[in-house]
Protein backbone atom coordinates (compact mmCIF):
# COMPACT_ATOMS: atom_id res chain seq x y z
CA UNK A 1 15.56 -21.89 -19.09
CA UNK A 2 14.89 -25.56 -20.11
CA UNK A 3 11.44 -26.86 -19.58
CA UNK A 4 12.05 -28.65 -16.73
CA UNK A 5 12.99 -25.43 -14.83
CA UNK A 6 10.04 -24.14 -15.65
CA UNK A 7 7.97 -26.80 -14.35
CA UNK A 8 9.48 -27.07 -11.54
CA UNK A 9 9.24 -23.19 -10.71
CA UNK A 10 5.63 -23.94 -11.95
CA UNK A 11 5.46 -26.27 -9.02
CA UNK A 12 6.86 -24.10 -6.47
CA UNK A 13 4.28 -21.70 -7.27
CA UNK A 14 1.78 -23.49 -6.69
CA UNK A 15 2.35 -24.96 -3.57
CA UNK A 16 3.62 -21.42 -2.13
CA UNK A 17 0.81 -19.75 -0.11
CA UNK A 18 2.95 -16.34 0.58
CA UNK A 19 5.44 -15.02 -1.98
CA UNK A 20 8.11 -12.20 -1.90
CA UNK A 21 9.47 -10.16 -4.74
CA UNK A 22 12.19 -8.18 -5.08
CA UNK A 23 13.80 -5.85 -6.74
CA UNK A 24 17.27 -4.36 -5.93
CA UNK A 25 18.17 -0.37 -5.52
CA UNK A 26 18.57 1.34 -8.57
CA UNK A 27 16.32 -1.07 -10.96
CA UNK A 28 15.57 0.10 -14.24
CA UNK A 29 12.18 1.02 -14.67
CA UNK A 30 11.18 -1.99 -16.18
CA UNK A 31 12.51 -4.19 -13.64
CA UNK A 32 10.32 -2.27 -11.08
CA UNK A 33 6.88 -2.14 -13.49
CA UNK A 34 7.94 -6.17 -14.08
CA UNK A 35 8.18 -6.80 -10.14
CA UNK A 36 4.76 -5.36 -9.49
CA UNK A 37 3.36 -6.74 -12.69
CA UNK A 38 4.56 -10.15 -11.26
CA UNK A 39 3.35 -9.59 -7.69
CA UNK A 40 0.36 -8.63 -8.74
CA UNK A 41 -0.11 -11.14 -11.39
CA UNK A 42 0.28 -13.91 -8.15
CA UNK A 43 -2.20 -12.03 -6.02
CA UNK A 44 -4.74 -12.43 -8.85
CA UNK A 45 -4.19 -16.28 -8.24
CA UNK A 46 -5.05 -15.95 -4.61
CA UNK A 47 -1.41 -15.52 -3.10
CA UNK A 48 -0.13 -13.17 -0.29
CA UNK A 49 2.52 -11.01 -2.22
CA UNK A 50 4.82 -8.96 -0.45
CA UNK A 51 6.74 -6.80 -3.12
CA UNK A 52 10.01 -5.06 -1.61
CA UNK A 53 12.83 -3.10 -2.59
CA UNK A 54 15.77 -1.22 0.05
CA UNK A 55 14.76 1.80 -2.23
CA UNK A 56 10.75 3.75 -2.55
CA UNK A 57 9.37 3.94 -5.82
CA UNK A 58 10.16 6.91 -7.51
CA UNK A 59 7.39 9.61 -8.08
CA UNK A 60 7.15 9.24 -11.62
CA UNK A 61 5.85 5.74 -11.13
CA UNK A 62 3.69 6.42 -8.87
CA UNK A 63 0.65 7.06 -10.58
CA UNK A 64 1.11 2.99 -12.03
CA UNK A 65 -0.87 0.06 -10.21
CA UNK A 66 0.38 -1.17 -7.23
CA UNK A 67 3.45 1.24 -6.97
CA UNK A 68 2.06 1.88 -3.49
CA UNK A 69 2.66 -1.96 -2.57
CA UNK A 70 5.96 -1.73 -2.52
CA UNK A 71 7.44 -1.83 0.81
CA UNK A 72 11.19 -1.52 2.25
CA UNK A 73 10.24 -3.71 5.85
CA UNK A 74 9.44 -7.15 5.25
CA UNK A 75 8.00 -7.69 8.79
CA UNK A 76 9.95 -9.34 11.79
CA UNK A 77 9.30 -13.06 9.83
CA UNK A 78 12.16 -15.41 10.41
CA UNK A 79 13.75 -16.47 6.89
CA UNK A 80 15.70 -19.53 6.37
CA UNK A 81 17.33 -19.92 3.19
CA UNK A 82 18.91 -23.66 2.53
CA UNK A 83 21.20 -24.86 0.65
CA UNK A 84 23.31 -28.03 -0.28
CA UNK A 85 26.70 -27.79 0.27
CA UNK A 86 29.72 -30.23 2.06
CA UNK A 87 31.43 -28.71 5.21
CA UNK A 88 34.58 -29.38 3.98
CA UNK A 89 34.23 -27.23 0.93
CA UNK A 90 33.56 -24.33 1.95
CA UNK A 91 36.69 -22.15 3.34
């Protein structure tokens, strides 16, 4: 990551007001503890965090801090995702 990816993902964080994090089925365990780590690390800043996964956290990590965050529904929200592309390129 060069630094001007990181300060433009510095930027983007800052102007966010709500934030989701994810992490897929069948993380590792320190791809979970890093999720809510991070979630909670932007919440600390003053920003709504939604951390979700398809998959509950597993018992064992239960008894860590905000385990009990993570959600599999992420609400009935509309979610637009955009992207450059040309028409004629795609198939």
């Amino acid at each position: 990551m060069t630094t001007d990816h990181l300060q433009l993902l510095q930027e983007q964080l800052a102007a966010a007001r709500s934030i989701i994090v994810l992490f897929p089925e069948g993380a590792a365990v320190d791809e979970i503890l890093s999720a809510i780590s991070f979630g909670l690390g932007l919440e600390s800043i003053g920003k709504k965090v939604t951390i979700a996964s398809p998959m509950p956290v597993s018992e064992a990590l239960q008894n860590f801090t905000g385990s009990g965050q993570v959600t599999k529904n992420l609400a009935r929200k509309n979610l637009q995702i955009v992207f450059p592309y040309k028409p004629e390129q795609v198939d």
